[in-house]
Protein backbone atom coordinates (compact mmCIF):
# COMPACT_ATOMS: atom_id res chain seq x y z
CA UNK A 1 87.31 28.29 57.47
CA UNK A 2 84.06 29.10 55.04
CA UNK A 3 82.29 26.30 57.27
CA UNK A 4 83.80 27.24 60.45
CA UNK A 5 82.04 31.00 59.82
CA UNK A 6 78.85 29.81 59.27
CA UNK A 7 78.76 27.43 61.89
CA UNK A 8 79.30 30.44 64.21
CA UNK A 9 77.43 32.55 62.42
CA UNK A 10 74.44 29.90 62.97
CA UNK A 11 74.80 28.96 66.35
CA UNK A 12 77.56 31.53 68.06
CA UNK A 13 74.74 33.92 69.86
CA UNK A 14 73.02 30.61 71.18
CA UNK A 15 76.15 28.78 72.48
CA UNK A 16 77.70 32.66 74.01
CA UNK A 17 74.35 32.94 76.03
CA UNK A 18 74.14 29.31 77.11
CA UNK A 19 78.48 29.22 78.04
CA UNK A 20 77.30 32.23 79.54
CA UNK A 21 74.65 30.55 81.94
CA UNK A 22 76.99 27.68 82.20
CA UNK A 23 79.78 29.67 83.46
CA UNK A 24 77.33 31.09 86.08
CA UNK A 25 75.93 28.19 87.38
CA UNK A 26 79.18 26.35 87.93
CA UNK A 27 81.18 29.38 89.28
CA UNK A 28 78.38 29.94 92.15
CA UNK A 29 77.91 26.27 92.97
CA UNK A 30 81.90 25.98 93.72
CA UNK A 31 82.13 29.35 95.31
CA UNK A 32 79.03 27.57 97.19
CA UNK A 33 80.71 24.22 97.86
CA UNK A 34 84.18 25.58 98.60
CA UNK A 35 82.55 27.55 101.31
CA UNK A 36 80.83 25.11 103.15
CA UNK A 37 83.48 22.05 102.10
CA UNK A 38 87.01 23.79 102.91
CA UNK A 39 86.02 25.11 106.51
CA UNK A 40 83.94 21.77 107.03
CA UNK A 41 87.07 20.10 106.61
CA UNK A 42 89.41 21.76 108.53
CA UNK A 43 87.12 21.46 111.54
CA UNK A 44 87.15 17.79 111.14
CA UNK A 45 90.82 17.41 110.87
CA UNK A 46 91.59 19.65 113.81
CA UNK A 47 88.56 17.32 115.70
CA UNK A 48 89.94 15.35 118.31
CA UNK A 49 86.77 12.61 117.66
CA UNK A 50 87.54 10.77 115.10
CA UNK A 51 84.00 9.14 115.08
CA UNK A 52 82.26 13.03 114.29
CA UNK A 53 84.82 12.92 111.21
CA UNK A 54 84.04 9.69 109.94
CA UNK A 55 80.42 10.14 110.38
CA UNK A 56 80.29 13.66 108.91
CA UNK A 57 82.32 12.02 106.05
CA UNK A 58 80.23 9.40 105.38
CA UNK A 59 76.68 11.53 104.99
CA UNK A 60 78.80 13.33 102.25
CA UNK A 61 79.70 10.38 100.94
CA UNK A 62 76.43 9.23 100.32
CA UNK A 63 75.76 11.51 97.22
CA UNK A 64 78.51 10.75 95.47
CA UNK A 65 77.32 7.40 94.28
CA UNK A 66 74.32 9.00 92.84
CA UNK A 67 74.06 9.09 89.61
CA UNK A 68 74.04 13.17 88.54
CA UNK A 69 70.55 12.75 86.65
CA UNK A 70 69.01 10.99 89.85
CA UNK A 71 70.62 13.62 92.12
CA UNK A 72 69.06 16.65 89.85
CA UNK A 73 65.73 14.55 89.52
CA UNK A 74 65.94 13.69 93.47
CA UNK A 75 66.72 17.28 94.57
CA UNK A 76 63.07 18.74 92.20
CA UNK A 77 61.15 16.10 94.18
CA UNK A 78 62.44 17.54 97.68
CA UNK A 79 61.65 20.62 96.63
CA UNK A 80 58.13 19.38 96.02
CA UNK A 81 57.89 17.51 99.20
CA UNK A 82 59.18 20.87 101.75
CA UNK A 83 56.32 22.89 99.54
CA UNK A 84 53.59 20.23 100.43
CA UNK A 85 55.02 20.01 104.29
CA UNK A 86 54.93 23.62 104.57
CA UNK A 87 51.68 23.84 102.42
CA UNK A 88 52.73 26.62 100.20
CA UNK A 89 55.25 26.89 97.09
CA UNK A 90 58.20 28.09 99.10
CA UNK A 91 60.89 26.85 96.92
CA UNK A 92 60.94 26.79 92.88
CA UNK A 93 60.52 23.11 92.31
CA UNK A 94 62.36 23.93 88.66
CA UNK A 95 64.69 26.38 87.53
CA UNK A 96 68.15 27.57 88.90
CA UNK A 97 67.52 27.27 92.72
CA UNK A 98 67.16 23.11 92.72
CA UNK A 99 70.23 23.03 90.19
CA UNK A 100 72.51 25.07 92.15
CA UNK A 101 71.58 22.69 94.81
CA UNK A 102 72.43 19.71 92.93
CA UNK A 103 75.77 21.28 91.85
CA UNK A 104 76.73 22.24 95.28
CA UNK A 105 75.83 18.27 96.48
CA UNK A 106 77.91 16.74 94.12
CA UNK A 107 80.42 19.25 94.40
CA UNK A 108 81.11 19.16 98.15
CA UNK A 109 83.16 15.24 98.32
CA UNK A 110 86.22 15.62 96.80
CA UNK A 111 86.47 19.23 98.53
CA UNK A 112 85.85 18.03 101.76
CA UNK A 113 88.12 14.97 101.49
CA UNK A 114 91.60 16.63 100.07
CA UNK A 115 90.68 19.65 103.17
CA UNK A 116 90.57 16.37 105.55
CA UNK A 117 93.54 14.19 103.89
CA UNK A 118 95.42 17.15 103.32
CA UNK A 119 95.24 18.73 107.23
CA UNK A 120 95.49 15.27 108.24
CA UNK A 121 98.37 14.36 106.20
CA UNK A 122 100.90 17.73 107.26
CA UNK A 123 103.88 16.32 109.22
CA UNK A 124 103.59 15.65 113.07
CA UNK A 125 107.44 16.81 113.58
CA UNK A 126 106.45 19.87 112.00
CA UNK A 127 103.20 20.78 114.30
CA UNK A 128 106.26 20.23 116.95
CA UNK A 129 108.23 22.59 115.81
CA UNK A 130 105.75 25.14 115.10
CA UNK A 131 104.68 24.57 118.84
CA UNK A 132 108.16 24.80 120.02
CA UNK A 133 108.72 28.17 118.47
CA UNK A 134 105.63 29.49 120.23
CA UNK A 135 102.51 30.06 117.13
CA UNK A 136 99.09 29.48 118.63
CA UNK A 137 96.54 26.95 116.89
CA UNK A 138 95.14 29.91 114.24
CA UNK A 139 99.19 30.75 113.26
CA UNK A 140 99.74 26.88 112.98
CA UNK A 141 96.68 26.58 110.68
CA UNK A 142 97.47 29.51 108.20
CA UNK A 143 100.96 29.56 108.59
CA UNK A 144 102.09 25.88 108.59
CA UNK A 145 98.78 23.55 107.99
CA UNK A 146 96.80 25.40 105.24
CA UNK A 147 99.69 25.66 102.95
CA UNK A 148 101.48 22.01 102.91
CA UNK A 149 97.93 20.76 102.68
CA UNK A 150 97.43 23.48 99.70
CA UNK A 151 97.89 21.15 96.73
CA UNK A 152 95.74 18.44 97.88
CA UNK A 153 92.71 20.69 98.55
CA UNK A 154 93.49 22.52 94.93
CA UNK A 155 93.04 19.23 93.77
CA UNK A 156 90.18 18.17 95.18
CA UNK A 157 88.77 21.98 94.19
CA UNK A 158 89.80 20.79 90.39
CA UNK A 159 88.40 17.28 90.45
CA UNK A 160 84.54 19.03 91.94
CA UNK A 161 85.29 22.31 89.49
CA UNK A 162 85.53 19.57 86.14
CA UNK A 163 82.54 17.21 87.77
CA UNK A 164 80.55 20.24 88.21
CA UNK A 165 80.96 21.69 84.56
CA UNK A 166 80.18 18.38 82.97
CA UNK A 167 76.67 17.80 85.73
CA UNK A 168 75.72 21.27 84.85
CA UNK A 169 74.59 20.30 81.55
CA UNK A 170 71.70 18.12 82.82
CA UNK A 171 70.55 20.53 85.07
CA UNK A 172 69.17 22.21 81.66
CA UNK A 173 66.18 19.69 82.24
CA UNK A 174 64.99 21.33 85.11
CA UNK A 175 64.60 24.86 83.28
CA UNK A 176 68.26 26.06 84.71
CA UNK A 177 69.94 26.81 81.31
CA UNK A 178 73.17 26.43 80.39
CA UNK A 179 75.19 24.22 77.34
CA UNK A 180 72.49 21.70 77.97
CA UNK A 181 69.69 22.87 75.97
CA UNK A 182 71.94 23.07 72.86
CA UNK A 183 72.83 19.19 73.85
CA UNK A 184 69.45 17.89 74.62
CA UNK A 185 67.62 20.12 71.52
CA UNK A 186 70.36 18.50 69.12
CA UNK A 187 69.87 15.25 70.45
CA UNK A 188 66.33 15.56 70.46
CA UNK A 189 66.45 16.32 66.81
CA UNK A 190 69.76 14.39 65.68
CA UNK A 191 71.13 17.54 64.99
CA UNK A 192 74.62 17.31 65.24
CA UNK A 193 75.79 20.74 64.58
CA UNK A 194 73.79 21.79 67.60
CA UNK A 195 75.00 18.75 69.72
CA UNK A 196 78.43 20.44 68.60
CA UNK A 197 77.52 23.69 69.31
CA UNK A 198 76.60 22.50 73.82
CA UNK A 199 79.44 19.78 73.71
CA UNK A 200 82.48 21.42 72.47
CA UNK A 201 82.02 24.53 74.83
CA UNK A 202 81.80 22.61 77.69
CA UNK A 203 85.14 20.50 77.32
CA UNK A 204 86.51 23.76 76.70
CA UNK A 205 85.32 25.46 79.78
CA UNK A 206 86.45 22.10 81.58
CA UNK A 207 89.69 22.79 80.33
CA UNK A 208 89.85 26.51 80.38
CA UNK A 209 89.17 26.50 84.63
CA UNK A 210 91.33 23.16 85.16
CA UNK A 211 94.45 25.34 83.23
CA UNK A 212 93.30 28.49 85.48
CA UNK A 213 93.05 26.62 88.74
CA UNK A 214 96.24 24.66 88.12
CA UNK A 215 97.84 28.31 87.58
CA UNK A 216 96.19 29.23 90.94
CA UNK A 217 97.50 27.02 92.88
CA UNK A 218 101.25 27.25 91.49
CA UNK A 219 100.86 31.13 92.62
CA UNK A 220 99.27 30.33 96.02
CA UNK A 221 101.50 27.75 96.93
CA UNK A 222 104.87 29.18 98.67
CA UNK A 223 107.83 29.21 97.12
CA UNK A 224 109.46 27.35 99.67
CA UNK A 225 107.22 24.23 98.75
């Protein structure tokens, strides 16, 4: 306990400021992603081509193989490159803009996918009925679609909500902030406690919003399902 009290009495303003920025970062890059992902994806499942939805699929697709460091690295350079195209420094080449941008990149696949699979995946004999007893296309969607597919997009929000906490600690080399500097300044100076102080934070904040989204979804989801 004696140790416990001075290792937040040490380091407990540092790691509440930089949980702080962390919490920021991640809850605007998924408010971000879910934006652009979760209406992406329902206009691709409701698409009769199926060659717009595979294509549109695989473009996401291509960040994900990225490693997260590349992809923060990757997205300060095109920064750079639009500000020497345009011939003036438009965008912040470091800082929060080209980490949020990151965050929302990475965070977009598994969004995107469940929104598709799920949509997809809802019951033709049920569309039937629904048609049968009259709803147009916008009741089918919120009324019949949106919540079967519910659990597979909550998942997919989860999965991108956990990747996102954990690739918002690098984005602390490019000036953003967050649990990162405690990470990178410990391991910089094999200081454990601080290494401590930017790890254990994060896995709870990982936890914390997996718990809370989990809870989410069990209250969104009707009861009949």
């Amino acid at each position: 306990m004696i140790a416990a009290a001075g290792f937040f009495a040490d380091y407990g303003r540092d790691m509440l400021q930089s949980a702080c920025e962390h919490l920021v970062l991640t809850v605007i890059a998924m408010v971000v992603a879910c934006a652009i992902a979760i209406p992406l994806g329902i206009v691709l499942a409701r698409c009769r081509s199926r060659i717009i939805a595979n294509v549109a699929m695989g473009l996401v697709s291509i960040i994900q193989p990225i490693p997260s460091l590349a992809l923060v690295a990757l997205t300060v350079v095109l920064f750079y490159l639009i500000n020497e195209l345009l011939g003036a420094r438009v965008l912040a080449t470091l800082g929060t803009a080209p980490a949020l941008v990151a965050l929302v990149a990475y965070a977009l696949l598994p969004i995107l996918r469940n929104t598709y699979t799920g949509i997809r995946q809802v019951d033709p004999t049920v569309m039937e009925v629904a048609t049968g007893m009259g709803m147009t296309p916008r009741q089918m969607l919120f009324s019949v679609q949106l919540p079967l597919a519910l659990p597979i997009i909550m998942a997919g929000v989860r999965i991108s909500t956990v990747w996102t906490i954990g690739v918002a600690t690098l984005v602390s080399l490019v000036g953003a902030g967050g649990l990162g500097d405690l990470i990178f300044r410990g391991l910089s100076n094999y200081h454990v406690h601080l290494i401590l102080a930017g790890a254990a934070p994060a896995a709870a904040l990982a936890l914390a919003f997996d718990w809370l989204l989990a809870r989410l979804e069990k209250w969104l989801t009707p009861s009949g399902l």
